[in-house]
Protein backbone atom coordinates (compact mmCIF):
# COMPACT_ATOMS: atom_id res chain seq x y z
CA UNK A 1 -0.64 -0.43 6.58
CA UNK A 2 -1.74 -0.27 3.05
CA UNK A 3 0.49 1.29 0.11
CA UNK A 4 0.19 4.57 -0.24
CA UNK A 5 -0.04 5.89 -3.53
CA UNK A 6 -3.23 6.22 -5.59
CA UNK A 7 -4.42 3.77 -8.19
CA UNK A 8 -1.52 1.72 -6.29
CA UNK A 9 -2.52 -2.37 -5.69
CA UNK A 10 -2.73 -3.25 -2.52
CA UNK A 11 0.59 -6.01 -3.52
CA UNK A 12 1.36 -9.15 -1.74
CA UNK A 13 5.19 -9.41 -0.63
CA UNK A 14 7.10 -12.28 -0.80
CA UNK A 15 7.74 -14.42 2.60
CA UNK A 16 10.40 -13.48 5.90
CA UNK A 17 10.81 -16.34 8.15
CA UNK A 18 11.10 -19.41 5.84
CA UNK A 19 9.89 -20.81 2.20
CA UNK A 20 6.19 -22.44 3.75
CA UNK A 21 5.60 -18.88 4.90
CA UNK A 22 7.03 -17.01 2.42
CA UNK A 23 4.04 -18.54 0.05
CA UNK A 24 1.61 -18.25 2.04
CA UNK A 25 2.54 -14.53 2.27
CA UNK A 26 3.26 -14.28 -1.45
CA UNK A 27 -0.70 -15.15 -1.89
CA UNK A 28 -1.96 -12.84 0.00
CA UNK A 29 -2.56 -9.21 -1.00
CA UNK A 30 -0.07 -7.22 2.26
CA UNK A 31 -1.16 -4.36 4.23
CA UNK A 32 2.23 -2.71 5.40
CA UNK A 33 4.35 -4.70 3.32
CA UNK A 34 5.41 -8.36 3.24
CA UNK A 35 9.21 -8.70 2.39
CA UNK A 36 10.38 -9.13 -1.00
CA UNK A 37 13.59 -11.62 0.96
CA UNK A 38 12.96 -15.65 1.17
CA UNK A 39 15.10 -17.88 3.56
CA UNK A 40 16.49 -21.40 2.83
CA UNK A 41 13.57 -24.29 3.49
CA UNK A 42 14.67 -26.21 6.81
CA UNK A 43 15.34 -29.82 5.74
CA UNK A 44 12.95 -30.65 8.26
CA UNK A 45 10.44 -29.31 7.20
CA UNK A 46 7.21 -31.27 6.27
CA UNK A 47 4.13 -29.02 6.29
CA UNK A 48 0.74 -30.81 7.96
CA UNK A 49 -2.24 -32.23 6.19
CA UNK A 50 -3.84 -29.01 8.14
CA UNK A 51 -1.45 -26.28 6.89
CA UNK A 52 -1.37 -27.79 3.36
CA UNK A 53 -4.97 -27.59 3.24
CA UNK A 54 -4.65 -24.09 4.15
CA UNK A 55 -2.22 -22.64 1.64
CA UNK A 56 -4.33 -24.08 -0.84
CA UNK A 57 -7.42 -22.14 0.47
CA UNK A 58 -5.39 -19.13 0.59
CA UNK A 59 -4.08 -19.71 -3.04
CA UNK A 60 -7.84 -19.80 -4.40
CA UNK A 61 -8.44 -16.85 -2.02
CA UNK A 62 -10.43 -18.33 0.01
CA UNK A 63 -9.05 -16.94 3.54
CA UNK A 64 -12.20 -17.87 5.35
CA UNK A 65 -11.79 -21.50 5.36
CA UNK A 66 -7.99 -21.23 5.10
CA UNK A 67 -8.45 -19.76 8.69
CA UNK A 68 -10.55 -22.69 10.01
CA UNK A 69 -7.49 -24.99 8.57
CA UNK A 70 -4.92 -22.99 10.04
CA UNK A 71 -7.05 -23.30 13.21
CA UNK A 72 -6.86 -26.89 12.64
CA UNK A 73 -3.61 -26.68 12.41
CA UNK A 74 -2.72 -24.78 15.61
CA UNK A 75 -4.95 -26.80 17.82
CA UNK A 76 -2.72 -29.82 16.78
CA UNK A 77 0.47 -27.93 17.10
CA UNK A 78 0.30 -24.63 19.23
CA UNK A 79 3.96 -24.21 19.53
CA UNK A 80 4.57 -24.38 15.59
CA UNK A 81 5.16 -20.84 14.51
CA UNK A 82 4.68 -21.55 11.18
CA UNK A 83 1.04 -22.59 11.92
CA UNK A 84 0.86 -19.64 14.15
CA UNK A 85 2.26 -17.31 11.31
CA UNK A 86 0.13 -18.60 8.58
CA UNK A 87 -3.29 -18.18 10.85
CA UNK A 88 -1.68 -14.74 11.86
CA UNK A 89 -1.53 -13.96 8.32
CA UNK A 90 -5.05 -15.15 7.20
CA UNK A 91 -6.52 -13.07 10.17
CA UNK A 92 -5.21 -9.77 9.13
CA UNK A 93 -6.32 -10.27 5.20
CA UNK A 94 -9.64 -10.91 7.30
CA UNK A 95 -9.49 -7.48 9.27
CA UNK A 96 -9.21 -9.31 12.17
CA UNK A 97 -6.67 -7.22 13.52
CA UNK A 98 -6.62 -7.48 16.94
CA UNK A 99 -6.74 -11.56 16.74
CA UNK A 100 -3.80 -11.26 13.81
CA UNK A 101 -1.65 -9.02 16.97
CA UNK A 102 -2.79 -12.09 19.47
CA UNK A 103 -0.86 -14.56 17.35
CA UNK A 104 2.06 -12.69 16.37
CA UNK A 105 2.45 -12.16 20.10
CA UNK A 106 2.48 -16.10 20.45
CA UNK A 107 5.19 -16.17 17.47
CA UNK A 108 7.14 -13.96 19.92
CA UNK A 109 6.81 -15.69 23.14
CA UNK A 110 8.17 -18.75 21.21
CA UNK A 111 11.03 -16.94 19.07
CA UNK A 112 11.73 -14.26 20.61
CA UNK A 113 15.08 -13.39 19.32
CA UNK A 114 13.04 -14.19 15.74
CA UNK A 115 13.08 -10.68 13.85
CA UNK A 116 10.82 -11.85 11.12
CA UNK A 117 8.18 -12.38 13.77
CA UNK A 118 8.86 -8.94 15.30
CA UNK A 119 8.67 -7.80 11.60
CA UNK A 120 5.06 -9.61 11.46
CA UNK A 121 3.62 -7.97 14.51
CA UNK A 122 5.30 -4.64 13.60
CA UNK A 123 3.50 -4.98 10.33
CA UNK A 124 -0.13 -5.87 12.34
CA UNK A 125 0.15 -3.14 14.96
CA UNK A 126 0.70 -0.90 12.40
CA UNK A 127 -2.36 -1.81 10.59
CA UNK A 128 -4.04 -1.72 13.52
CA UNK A 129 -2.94 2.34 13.98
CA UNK A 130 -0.40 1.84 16.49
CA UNK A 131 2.24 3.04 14.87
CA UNK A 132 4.33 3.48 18.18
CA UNK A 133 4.16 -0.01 18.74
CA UNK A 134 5.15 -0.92 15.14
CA UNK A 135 7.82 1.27 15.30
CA UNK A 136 9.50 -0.18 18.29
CA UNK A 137 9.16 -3.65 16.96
CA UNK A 138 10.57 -2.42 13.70
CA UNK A 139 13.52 -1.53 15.91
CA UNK A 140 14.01 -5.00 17.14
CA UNK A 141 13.55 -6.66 14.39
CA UNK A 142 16.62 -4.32 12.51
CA UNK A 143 18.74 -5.07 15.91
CA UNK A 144 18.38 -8.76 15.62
CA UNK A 145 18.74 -8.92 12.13
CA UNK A 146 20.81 -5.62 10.79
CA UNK A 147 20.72 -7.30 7.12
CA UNK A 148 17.01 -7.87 7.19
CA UNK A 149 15.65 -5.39 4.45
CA UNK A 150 12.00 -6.05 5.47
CA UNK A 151 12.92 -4.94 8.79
CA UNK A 152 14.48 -2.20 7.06
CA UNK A 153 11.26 -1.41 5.07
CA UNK A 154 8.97 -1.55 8.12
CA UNK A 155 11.08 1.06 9.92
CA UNK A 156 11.60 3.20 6.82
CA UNK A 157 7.51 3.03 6.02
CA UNK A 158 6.79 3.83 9.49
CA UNK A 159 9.15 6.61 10.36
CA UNK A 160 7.53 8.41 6.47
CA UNK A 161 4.18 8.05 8.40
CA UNK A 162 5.38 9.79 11.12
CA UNK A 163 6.92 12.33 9.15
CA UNK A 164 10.98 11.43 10.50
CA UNK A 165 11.40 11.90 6.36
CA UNK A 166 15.48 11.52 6.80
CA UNK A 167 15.17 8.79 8.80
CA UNK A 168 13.07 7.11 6.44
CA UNK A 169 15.91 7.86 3.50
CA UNK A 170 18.08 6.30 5.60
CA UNK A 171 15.96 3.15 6.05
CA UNK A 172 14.72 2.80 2.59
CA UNK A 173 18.78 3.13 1.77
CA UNK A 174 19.44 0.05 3.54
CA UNK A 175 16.73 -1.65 2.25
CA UNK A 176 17.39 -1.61 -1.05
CA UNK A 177 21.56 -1.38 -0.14
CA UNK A 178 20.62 -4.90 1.19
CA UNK A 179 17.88 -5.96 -1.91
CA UNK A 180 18.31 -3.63 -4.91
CA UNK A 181 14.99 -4.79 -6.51
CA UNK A 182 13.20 -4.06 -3.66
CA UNK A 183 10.19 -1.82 -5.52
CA UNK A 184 8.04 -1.07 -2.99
CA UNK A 185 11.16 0.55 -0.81
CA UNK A 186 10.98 2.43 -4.38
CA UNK A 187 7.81 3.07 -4.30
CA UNK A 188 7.67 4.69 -1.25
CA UNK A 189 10.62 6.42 -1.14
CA UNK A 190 9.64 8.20 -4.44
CA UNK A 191 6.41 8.97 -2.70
CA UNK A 192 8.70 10.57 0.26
CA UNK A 193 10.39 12.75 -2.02
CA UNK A 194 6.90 13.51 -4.18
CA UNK A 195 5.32 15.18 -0.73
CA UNK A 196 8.15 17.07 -0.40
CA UNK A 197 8.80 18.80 -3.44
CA UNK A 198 11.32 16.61 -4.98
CA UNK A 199 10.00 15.91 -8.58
CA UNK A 200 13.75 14.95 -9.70
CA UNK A 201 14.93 12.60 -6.83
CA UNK A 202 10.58 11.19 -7.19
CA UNK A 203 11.18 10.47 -11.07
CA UNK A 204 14.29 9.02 -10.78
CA UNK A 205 13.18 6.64 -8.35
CA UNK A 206 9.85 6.50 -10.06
CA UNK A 207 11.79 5.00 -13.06
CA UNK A 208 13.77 2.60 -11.22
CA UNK A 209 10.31 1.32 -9.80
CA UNK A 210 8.57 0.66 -13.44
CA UNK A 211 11.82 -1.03 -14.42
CA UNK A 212 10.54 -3.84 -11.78
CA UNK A 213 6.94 -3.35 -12.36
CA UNK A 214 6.01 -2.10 -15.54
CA UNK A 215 2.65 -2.90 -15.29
CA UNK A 216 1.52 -0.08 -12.69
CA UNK A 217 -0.34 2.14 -14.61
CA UNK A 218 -0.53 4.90 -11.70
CA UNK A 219 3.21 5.15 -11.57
CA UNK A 220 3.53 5.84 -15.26
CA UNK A 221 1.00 8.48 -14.85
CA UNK A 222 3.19 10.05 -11.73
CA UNK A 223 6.20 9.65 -14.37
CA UNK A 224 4.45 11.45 -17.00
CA UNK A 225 3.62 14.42 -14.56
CA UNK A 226 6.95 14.78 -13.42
CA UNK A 227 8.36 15.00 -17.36
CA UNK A 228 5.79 17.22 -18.13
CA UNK A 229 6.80 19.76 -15.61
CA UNK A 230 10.87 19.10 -16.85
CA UNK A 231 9.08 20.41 -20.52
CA UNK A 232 10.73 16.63 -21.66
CA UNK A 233 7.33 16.68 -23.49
CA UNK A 234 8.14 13.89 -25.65
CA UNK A 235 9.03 11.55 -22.68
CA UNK A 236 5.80 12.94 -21.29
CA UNK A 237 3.81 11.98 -23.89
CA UNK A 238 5.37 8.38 -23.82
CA UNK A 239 5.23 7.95 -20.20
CA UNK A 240 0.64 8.98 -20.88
CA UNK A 241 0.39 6.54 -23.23
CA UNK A 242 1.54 3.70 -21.32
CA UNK A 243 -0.48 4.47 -18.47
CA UNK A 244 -3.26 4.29 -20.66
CA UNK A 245 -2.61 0.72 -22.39
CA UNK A 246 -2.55 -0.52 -19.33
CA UNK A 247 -5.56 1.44 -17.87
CA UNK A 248 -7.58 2.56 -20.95
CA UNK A 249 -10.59 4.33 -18.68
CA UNK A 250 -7.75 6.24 -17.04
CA UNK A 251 -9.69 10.30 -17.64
CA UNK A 252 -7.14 11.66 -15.61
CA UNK A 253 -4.19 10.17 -17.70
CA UNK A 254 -6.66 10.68 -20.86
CA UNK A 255 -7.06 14.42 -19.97
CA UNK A 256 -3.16 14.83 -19.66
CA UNK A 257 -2.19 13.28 -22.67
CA UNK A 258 -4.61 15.38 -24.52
CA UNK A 259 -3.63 18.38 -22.81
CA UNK A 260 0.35 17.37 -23.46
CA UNK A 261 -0.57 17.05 -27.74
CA UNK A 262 -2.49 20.50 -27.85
CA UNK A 263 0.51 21.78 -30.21
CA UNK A 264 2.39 18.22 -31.16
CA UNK A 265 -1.12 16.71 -32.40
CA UNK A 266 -4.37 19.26 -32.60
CA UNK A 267 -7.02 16.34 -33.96
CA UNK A 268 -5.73 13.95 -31.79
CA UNK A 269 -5.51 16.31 -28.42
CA UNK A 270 -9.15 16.99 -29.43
CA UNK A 271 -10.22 13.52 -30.06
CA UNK A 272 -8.84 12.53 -26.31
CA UNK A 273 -11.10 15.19 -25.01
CA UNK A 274 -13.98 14.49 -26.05
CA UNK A 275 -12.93 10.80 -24.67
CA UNK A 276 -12.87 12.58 -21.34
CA UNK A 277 -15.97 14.32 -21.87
CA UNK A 278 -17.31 10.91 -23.24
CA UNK A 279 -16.35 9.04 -19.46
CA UNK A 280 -17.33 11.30 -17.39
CA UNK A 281 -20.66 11.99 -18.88
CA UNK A 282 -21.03 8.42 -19.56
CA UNK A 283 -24.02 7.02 -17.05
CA UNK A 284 -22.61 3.42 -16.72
CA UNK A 285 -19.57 5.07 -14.93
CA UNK A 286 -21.32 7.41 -13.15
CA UNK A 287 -23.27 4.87 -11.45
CA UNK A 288 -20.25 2.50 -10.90
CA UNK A 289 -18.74 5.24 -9.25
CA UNK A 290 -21.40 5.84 -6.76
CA UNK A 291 -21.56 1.96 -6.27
CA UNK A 292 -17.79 1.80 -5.85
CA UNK A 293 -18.16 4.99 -3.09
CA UNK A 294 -20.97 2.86 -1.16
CA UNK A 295 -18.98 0.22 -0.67
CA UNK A 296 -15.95 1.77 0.34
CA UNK A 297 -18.31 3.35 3.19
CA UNK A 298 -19.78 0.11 4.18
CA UNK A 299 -16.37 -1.06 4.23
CA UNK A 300 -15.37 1.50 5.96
CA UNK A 301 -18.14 1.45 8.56
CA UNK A 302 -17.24 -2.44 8.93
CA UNK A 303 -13.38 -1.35 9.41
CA UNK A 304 -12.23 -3.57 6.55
CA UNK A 305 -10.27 -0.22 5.22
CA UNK A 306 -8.27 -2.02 3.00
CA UNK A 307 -11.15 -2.96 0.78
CA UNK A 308 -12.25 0.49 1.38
CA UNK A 309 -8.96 2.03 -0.15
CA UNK A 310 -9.00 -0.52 -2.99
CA UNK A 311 -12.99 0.53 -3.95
CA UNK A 312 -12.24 4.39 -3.74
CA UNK A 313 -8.67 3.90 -5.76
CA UNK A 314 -10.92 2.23 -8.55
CA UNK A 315 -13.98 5.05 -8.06
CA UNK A 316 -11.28 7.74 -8.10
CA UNK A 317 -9.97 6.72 -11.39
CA UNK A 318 -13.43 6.49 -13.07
CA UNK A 319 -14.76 9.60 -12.08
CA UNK A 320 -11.50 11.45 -13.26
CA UNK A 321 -12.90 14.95 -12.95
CA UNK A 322 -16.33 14.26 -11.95
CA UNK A 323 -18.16 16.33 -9.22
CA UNK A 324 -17.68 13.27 -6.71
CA UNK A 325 -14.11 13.92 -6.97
CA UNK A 326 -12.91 16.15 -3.66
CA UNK A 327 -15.47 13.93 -1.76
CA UNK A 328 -13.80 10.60 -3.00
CA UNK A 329 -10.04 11.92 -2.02
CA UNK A 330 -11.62 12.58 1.73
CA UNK A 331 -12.63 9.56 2.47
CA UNK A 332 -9.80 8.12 0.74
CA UNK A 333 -7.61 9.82 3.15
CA UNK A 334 -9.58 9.01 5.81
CA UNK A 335 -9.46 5.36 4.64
CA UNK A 336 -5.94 5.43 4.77
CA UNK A 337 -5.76 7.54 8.53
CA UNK A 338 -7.98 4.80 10.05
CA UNK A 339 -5.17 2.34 8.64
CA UNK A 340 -2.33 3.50 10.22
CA UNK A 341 -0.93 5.26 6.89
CA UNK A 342 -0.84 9.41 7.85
CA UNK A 343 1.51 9.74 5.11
CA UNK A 344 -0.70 8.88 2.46
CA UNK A 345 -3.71 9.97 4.10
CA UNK A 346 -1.94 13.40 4.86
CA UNK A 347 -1.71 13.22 0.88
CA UNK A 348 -5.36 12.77 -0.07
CA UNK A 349 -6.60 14.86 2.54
CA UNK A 350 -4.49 17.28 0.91
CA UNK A 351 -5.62 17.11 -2.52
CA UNK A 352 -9.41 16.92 -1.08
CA UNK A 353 -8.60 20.15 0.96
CA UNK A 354 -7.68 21.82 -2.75
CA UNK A 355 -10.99 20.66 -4.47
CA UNK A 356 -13.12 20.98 -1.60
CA UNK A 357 -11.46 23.77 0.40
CA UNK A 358 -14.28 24.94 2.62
CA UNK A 359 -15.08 21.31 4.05
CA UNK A 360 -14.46 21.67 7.66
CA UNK A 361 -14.36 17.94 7.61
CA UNK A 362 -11.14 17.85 5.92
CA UNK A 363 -9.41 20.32 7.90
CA UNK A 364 -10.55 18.59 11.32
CA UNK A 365 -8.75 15.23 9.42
CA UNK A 366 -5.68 17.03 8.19
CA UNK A 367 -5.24 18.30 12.15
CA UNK A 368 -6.05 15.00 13.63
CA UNK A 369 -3.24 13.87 11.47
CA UNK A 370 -0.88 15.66 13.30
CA UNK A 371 -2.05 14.93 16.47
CA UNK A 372 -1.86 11.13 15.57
CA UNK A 373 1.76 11.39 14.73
CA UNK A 374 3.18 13.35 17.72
CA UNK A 375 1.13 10.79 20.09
CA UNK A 376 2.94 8.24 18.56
CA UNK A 377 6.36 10.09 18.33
CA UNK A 378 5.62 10.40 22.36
CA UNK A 379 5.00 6.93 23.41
CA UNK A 380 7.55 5.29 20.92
CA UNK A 381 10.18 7.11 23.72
């Protein structure tokens, strides 16, 4: 499952089951979420020519032929889970899902009392939409290993999806009980409180996230939002014009800073504007944005919804206000449905429905939704 929030990189997690794995993971950008926890290096370990090869590939991004040397790797050693965990990993960043849940299977059947590999498949099924599955696995994994916070993390992300919101809390408690600079537990959790209503418990969290990464211009913009509506204007203000350093084609955070200096600063609240005016009107960016909205339904046709989710986050943000806007956040949400996230493609849909309220299209997603989650709620019995 990809993160959920928008403008939001798709971030690689740091490694579960040992420190070979934990850098392979660590290179990789994570669907669900890769945990932020490493384990102790076995003395033992010494890493083949084949699975050194590999992690090299994968650090240049090249997952393609990191695959064939994980292959490699497997066909010399099928009982090594590391092997098996590394080609597992290289799959899914691939979109081959249903291979990735093949090998985390064969993980299993040679740990099986292994949560981190429980954790791994949990993570791949619920890419894969089967969030009933992932959320059983997430339960074994937190039996076998109560002070794993991934397996924590999995559970919490899941049970959000499926709208069990306290449950979540509870999970994303324990997470970050267990690893206090966890910031995508953070992340999420703020997101949790954000769909329901809770702007103070979402900022608060919001700001604990930024103290860990700084850099995410999307969360500063949240931030800002959430000040703005607490009339701390001048924190507001702040909170705007980091999100624009950071992103400075940002029209949406443009258009609220301007809007936030109409009394504090006339010239400049007017100068901002006709920035925004400037963007959107601006034919370079219209035409990236229609590129950017191609691809993500290419991508989209071709099931690699991950790169579908990154392309609309990045079309989203350029067209700001443009007329492409409602139609963007559906298949955004959609994007994010066909990925096993219904909480943040609940949230898309959502703000699609308000743009675009007589699609029927959206309405038949936001309803599917909810169908999605009680089938799940139903077989994870």
């Amino acid at each position: 499952m990809a993160p959920h929030s928008r403008g939001q990189s798709i971030d690689a997690y740091t490694g579960l089951y040992c420190l070979l794995a934990s850098l392979i993971l660590a290179l990789f950008s994570g669907s669900l979420s890769r945990s932020q926890e490493t384990r102790q290096q076995q003395d033992d370990l010494s890493p083949g020519p084949e699975l050194r090869r590999g992690i090299a590939l994968a650090q240049k991004g090249d997952f393609k032929e990191a695959e064939e040397a994980f292959e490699q790797a497997v066909a010399l050693h099928p009982s090594d889970p590391q092997a098996l965990t590394a080609l597992g990993e290289v799959q899914a960043q691939l979109g081959k899902l249903p291979e990735s849940i093949e090998t985390f299977r064969k993980v299993i059947e040679l740990d099986p009392l292994s949560a981190d590999a429980h954790v791994n498949l949990g993570i791949a099924l619920g890419d894969h939409s089967d969030l009933a599955a992932a959320l059983k696995e997430s339960s074994i994994a937190t039996r076998l290993a109560p002070s794993s916070a991934s397996a924590h993390f999995l559970r919490g992300r899941i049970l959000s999806d499926l709208g069990k919101h306290e449950e979540a809390r509870v999970e994303f408690r324990k997470t970050l009980d267990i690893a206090p600079e966890y910031a995508e537990a953070l992340d999420y959790w703020a997101a949790l409180e954000g769909d329901e209503g809770n702007r103070i418990e979402q900022g608060d969290l919001l700001r604990r996230y930024l103290r860990l990464r700084p850099e995410q211009a999307t969360a500063w913009f949240q931030l800002g939002k959430i000040l703005e509506e607490e009339r701390r204007e001048a924190e507001a203000i702040a909170a705007y014009r980091r999100a624009i350093a950071l992103n400075p084609r940002d029209s949406g955070a443009i258009y609220s800073l301007a809007r936030a200096l109409r009394q504090a600063d006339p010239v400049e609240s007017r100068q901002l504007m006709e920035r925004v005016v400037e963007l959107e009107r601006d034919q370079r960016t219209i035409d990236r944005v229609n590129l950017l909205g191609n691809q993500a339904n290419k991508k989209m046709f071709d099931a690699d919804y991950k790169g579908a989710i990154d392309d609309l986050h990045e079309a989203i943000m350029q067209c700001g206000r443009c007329n492409l806007l409602g139609a963007l956040e559906k298949n955004l949400g959609l994007a994010y449905c066909h990925a096993g996230q219904l909480g943040a493609g609940e949230r898309e849909l959502k703000i699609s429905e308000s743009l675009i309220p007589d699609d029927p299209g959206v309405k038949e997603a936001l309803q599917i939704v909810e169908q999605q989650r009680r089938q799940a709620l139903g077989n994870s019995q």
